[in-house]
PDB file of N, CA and C in Angstrom:
ATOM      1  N   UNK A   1     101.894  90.433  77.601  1.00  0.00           N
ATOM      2  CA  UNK A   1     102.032  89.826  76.309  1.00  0.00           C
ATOM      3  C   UNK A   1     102.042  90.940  75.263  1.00  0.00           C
ATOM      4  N   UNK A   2     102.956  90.486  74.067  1.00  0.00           N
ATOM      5  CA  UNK A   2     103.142  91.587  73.241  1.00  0.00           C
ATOM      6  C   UNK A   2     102.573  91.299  71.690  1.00  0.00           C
ATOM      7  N   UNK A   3     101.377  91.609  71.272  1.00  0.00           N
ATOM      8  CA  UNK A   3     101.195  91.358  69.938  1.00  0.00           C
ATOM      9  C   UNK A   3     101.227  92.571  69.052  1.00  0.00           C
ATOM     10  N   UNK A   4     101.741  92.203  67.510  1.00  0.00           N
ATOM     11  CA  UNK A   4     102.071  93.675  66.849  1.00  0.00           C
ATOM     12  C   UNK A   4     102.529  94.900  67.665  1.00  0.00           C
ATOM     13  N   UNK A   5     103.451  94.276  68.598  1.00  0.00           N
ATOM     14  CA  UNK A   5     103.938  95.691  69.082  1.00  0.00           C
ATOM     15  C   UNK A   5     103.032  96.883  70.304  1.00  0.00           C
ATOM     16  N   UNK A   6     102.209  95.774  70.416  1.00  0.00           N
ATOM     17  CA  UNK A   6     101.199  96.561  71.518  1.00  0.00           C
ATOM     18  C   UNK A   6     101.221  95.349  72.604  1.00  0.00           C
ATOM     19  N   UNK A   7     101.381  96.085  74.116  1.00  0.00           N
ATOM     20  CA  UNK A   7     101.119  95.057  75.478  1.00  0.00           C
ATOM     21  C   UNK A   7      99.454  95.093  75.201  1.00  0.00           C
ATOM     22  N   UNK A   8      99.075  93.473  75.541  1.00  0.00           N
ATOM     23  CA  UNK A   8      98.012  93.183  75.461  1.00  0.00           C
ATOM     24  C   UNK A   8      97.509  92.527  77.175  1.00  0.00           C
ATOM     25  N   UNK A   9      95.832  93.042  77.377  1.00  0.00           N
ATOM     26  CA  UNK A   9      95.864  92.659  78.733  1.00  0.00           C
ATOM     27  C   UNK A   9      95.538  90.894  79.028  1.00  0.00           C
ATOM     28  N   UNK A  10      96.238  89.866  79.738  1.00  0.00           N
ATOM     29  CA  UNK A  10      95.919  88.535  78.820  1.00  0.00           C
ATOM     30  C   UNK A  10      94.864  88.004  79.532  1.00  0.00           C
ATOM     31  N   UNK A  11      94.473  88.987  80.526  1.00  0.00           N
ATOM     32  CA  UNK A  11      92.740  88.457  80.919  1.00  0.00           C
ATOM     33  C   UNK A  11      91.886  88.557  80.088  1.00  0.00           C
ATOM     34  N   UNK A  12      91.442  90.596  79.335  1.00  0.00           N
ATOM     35  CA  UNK A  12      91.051  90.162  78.378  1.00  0.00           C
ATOM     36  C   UNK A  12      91.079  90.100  77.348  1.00  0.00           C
ATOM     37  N   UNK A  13      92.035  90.274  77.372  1.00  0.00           N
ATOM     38  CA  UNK A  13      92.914  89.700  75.362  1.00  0.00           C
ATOM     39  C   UNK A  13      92.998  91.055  74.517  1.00  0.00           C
ATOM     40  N   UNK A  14      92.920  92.468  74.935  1.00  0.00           N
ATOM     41  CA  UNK A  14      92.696  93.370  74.425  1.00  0.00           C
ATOM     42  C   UNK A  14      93.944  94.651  74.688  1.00  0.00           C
ATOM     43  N   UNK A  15      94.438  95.058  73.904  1.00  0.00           N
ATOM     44  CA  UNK A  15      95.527  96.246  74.109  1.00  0.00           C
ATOM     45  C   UNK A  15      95.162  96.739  75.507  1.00  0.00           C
ATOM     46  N   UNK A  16      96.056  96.661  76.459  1.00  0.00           N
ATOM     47  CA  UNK A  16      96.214  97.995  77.470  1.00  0.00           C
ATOM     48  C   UNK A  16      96.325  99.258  77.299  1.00  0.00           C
ATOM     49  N   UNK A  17      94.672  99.842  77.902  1.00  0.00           N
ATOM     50  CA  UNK A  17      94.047 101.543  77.432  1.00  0.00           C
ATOM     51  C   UNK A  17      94.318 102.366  78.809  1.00  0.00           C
ATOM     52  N   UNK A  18      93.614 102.632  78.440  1.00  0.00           N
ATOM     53  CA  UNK A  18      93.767 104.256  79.605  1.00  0.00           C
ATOM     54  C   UNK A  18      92.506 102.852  80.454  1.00  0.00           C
ATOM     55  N   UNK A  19      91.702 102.835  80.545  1.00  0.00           N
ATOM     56  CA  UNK A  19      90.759 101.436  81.025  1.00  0.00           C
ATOM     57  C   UNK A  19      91.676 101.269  82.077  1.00  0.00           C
ATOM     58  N   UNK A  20      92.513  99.851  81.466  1.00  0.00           N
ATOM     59  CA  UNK A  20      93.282  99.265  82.474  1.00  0.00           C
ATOM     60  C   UNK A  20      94.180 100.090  83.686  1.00  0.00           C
ATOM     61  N   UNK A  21      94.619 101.436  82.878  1.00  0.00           N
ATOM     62  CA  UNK A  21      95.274 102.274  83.871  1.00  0.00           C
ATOM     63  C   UNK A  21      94.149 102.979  85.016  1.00  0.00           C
ATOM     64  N   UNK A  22      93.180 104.023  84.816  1.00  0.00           N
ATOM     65  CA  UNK A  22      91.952 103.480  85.015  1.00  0.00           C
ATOM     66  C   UNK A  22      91.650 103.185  86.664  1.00  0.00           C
ATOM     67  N   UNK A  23      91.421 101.538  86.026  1.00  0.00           N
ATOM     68  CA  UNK A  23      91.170 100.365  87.180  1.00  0.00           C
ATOM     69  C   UNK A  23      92.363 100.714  88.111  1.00  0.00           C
ATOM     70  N   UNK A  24      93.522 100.628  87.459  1.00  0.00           N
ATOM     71  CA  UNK A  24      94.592  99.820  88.723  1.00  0.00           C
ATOM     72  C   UNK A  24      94.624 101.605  89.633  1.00  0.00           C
ATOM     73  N   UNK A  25      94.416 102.607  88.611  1.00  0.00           N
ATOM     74  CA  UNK A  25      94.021 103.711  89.975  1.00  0.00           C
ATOM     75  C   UNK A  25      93.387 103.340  90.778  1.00  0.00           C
ATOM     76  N   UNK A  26      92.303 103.129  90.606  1.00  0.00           N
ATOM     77  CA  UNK A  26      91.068 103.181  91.525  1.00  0.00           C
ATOM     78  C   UNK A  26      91.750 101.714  92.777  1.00  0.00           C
ATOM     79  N   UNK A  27      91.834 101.004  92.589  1.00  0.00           N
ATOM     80  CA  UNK A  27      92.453  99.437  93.148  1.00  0.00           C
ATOM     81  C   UNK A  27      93.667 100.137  93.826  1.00  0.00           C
ATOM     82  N   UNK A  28      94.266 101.255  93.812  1.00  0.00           N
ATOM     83  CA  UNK A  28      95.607 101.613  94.268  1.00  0.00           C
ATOM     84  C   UNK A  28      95.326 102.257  95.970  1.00  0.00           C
ATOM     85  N   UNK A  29      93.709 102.766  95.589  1.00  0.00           N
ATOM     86  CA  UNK A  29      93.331 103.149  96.718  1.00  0.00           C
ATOM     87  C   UNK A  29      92.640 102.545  97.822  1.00  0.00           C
ATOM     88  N   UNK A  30      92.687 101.464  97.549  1.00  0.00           N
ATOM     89  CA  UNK A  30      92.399 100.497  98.303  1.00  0.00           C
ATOM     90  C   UNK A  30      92.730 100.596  99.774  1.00  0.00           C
ATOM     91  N   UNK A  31      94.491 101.365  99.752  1.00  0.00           N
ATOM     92  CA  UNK A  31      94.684 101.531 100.991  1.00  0.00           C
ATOM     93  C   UNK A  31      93.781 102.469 101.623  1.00  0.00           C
ATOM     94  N   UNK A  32      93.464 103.192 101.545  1.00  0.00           N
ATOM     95  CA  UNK A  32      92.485 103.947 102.512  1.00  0.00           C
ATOM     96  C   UNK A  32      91.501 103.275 102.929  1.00  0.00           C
ATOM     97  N   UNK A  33      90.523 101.977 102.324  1.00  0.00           N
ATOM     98  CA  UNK A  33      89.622 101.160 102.958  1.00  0.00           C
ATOM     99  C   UNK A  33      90.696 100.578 104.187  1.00  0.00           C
ATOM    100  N   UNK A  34      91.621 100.087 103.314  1.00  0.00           N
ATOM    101  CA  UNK A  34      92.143  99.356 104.273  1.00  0.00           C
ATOM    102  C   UNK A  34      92.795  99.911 105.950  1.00  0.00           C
ATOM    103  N   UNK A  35      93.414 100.988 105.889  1.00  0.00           N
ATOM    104  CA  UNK A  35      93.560 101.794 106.571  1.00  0.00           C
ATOM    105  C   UNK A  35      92.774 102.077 107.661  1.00  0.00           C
ATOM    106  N   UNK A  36      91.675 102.544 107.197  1.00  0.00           N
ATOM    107  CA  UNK A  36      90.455 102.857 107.984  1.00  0.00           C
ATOM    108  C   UNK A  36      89.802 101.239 108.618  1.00  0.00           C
ATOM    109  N   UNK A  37      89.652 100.285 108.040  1.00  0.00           N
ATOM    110  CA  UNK A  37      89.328  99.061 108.378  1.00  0.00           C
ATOM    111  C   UNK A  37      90.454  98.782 109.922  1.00  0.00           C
ATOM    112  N   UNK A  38      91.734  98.874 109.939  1.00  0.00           N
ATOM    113  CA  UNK A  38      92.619  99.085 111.199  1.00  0.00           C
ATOM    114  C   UNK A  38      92.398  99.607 111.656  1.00  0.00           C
ATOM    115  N   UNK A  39      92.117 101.151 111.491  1.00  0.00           N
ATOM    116  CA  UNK A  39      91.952 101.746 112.698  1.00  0.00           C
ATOM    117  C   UNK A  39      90.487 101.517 113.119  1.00  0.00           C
ATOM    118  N   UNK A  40      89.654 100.716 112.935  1.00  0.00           N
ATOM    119  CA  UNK A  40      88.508 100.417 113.263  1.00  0.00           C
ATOM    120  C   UNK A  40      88.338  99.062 114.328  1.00  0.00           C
ATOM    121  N   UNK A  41      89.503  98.779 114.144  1.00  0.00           N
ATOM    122  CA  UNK A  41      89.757  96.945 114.656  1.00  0.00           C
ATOM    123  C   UNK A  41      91.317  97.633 115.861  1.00  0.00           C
ATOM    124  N   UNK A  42      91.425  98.256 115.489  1.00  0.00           N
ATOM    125  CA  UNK A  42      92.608  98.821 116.609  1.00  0.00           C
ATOM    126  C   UNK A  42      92.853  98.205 117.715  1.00  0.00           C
ATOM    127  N   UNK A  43      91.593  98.471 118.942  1.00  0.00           N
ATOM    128  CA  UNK A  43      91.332  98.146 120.306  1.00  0.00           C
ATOM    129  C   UNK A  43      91.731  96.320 120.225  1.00  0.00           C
ATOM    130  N   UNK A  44      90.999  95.731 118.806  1.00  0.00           N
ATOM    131  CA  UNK A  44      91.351  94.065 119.188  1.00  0.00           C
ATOM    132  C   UNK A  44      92.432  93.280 118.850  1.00  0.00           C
ATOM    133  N   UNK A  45      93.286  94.207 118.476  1.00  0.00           N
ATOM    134  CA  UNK A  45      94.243  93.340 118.189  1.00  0.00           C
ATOM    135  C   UNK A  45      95.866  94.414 119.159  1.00  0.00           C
ATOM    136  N   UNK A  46      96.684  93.151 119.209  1.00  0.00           N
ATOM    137  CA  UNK A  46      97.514  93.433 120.043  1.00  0.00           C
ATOM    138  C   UNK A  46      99.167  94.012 119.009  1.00  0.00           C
ATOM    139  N   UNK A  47     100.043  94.966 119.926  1.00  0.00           N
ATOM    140  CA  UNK A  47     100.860  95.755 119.263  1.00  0.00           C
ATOM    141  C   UNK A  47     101.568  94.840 118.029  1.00  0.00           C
ATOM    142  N   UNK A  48     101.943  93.506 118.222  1.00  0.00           N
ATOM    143  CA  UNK A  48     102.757  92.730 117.089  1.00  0.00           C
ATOM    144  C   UNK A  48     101.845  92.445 115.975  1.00  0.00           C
ATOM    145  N   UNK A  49     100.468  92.182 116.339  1.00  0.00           N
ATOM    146  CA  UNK A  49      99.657  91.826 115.338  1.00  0.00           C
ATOM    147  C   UNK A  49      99.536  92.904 114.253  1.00  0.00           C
ATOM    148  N   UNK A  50      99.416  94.803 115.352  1.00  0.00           N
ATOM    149  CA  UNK A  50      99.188  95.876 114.527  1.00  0.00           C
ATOM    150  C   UNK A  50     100.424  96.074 113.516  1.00  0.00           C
ATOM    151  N   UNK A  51     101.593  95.714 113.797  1.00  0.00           N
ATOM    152  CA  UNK A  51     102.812  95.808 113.261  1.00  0.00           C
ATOM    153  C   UNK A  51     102.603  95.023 111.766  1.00  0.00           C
ATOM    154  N   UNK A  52     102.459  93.928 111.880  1.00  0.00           N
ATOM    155  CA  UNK A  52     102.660  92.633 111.252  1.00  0.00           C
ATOM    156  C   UNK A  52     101.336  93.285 109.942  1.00  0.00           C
ATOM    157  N   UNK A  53      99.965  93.748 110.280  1.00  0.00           N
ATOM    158  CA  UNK A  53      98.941  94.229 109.808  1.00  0.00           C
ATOM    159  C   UNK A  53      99.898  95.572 109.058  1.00  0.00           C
ATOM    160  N   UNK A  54     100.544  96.039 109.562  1.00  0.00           N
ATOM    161  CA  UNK A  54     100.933  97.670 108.707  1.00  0.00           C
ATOM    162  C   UNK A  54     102.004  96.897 107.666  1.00  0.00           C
ATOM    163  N   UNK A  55     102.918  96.247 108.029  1.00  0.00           N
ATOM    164  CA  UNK A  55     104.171  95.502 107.120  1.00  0.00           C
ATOM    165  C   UNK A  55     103.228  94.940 106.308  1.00  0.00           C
ATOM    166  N   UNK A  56     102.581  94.281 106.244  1.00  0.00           N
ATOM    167  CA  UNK A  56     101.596  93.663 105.044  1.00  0.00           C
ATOM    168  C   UNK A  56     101.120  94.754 104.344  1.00  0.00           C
ATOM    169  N   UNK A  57     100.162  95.975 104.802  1.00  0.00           N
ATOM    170  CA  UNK A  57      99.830  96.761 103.951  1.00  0.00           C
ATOM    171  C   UNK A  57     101.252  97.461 103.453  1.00  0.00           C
ATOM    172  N   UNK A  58     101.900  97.404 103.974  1.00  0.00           N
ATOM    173  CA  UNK A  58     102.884  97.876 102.892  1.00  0.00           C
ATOM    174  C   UNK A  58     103.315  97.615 101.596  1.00  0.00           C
ATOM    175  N   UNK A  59     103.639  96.198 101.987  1.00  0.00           N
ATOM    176  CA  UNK A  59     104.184  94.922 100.780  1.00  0.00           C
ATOM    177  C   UNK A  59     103.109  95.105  99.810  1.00  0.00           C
ATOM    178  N   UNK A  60     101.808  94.687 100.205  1.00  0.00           N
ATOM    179  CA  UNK A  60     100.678  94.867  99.364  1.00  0.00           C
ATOM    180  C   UNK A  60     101.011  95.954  98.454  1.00  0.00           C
ATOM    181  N   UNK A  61     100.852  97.310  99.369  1.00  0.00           N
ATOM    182  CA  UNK A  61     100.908  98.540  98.193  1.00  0.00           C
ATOM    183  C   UNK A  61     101.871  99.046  97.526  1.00  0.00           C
ATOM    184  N   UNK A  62     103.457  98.148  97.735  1.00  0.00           N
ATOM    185  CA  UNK A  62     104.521  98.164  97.022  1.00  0.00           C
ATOM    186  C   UNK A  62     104.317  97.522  95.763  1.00  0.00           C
ATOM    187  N   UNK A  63     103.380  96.074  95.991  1.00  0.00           N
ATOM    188  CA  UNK A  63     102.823  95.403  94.847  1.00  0.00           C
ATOM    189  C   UNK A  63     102.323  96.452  93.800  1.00  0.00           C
ATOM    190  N   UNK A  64     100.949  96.743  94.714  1.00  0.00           N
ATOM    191  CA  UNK A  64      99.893  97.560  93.810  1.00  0.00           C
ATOM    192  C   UNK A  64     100.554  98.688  93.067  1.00  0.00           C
ATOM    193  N   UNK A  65     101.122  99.573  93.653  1.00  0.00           N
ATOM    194  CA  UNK A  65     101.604 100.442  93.131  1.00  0.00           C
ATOM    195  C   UNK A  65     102.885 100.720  91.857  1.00  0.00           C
ATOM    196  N   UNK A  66     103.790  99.187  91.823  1.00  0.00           N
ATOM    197  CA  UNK A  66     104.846  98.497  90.833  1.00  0.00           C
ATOM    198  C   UNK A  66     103.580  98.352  89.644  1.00  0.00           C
ATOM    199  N   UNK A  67     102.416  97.313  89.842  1.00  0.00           N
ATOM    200  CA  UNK A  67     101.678  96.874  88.642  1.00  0.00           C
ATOM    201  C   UNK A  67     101.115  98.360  88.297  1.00  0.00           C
ATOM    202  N   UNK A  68     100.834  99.335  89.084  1.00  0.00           N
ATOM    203  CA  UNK A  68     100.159 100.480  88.546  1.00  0.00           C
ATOM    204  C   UNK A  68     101.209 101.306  87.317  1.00  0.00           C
ATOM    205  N   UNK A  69     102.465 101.189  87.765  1.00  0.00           N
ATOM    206  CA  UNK A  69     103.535 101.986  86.863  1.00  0.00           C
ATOM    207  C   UNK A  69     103.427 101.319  85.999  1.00  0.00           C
ATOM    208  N   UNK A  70     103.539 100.124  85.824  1.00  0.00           N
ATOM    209  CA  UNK A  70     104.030  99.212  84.776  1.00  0.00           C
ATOM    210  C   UNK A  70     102.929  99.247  83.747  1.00  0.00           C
ATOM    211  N   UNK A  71     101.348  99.040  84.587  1.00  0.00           N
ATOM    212  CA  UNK A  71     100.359  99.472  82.997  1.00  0.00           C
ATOM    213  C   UNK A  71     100.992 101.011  82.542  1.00  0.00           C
ATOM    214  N   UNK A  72     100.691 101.908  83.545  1.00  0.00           N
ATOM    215  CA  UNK A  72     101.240 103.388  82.799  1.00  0.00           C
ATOM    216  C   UNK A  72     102.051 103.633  81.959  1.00  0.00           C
ATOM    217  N   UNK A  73     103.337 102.506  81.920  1.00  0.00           N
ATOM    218  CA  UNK A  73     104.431 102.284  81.332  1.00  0.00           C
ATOM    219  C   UNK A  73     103.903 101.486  79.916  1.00  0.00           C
ATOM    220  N   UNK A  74     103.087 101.029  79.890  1.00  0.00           N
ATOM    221  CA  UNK A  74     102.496  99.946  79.387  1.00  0.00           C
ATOM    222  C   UNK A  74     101.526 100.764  78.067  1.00  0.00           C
ATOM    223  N   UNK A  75     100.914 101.178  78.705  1.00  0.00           N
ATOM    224  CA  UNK A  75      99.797 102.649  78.032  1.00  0.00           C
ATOM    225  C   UNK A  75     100.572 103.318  77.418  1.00  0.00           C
ATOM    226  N   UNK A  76     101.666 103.774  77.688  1.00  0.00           N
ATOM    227  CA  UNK A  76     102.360 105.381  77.170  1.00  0.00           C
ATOM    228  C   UNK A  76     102.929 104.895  75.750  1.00  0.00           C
ATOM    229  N   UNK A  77     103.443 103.143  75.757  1.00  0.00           N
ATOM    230  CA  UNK A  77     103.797 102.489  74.948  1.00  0.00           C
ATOM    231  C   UNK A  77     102.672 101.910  73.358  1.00  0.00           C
ATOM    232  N   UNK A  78     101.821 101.733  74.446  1.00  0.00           N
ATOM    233  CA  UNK A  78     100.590 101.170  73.361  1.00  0.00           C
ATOM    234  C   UNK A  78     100.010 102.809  72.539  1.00  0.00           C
ATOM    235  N   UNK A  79     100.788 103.736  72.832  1.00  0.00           N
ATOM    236  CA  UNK A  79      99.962 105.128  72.173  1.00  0.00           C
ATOM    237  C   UNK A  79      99.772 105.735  72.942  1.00  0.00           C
ATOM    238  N   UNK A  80      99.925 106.039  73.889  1.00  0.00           N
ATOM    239  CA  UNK A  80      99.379 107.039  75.280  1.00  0.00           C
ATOM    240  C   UNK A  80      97.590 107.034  74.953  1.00  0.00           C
ATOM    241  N   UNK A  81      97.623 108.157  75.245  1.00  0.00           N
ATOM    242  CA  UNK A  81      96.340 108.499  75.588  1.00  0.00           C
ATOM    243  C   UNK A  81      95.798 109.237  73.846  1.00  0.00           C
ATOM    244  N   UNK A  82      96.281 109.184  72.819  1.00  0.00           N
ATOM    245  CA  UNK A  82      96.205 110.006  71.769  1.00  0.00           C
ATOM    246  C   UNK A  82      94.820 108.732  71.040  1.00  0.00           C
ATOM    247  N   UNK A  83      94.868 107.562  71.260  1.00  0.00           N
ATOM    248  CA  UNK A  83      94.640 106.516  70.470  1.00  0.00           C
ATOM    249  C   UNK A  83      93.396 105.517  71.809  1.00  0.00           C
ATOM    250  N   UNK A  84      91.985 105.795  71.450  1.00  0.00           N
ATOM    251  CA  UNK A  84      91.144 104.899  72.091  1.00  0.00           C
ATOM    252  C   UNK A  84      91.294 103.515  71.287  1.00  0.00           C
ATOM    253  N   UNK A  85      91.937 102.652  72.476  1.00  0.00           N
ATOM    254  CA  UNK A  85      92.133 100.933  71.398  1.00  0.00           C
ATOM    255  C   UNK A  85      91.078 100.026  72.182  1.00  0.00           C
ATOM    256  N   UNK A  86      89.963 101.209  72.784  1.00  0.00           N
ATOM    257  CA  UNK A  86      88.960 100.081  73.165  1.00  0.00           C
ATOM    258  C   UNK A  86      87.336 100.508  73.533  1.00  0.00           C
ATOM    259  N   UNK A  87      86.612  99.993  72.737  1.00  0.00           N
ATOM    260  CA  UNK A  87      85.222 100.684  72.571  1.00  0.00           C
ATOM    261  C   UNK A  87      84.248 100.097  73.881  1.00  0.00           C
ATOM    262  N   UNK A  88      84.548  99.163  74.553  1.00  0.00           N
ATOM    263  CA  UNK A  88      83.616  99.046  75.453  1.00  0.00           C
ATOM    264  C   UNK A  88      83.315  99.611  76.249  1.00  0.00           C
ATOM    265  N   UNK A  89      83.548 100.846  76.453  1.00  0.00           N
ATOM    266  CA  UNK A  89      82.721 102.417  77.238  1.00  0.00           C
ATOM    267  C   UNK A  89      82.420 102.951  75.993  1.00  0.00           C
ATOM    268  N   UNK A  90      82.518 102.567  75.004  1.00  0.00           N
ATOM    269  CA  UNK A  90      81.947 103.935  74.128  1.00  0.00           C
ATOM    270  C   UNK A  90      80.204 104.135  74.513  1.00  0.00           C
ATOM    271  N   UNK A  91      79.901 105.175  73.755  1.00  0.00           N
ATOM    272  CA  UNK A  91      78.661 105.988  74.166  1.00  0.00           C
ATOM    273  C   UNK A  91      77.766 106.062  72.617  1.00  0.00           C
ATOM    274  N   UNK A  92      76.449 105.055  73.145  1.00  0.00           N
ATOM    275  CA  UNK A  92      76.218 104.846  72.063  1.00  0.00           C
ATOM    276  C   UNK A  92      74.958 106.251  71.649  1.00  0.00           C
TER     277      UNK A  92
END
């Protein structure tokens, strides 16, 4: 959503910061839990299942990784990084 010219995040209603970019880093790495979670489960599951398990993490992190550009894209727009448009980490 676009108000005055700034993408706004519409969960919580607030300009997209370096924050939101941020998060969707950290959430991007997800694959490595996940990763490691397979090769942990390896032995119980059989070759189509392991297949079917990797094609999903893929799709997934084709997802994750599209919404990750798009805040970045999103951020660079709202001011880059020159302009804090959000105080709830500030340091009191």
């Amino acid at each position: 959503m676009i108000i005055n010219g700034l993408h706004y995040d519409v969960d919580d209603n607030r300009p997209i910061d370096r924050f939101n970019l941020e998060e969707a880093i950290m959430k991007a790495w997800q694959i490595s839990d996940d990763l490691k979670l397979l090769y942990e489960n390896i032995e119980d599951i059989d070759e189509d299942e392991t297949i079917n398990v990797l094609i999903g993490l893929h799709q997934l992190n084709e997802m994750r990784f599209n919404k990750l550009w798009n805040i970045y894209e999103q951020v660079l727009q709202n001011g880059g990084f020159s302009v804090v448009t959000d105080t709830r980490h500030s340091v009191l």
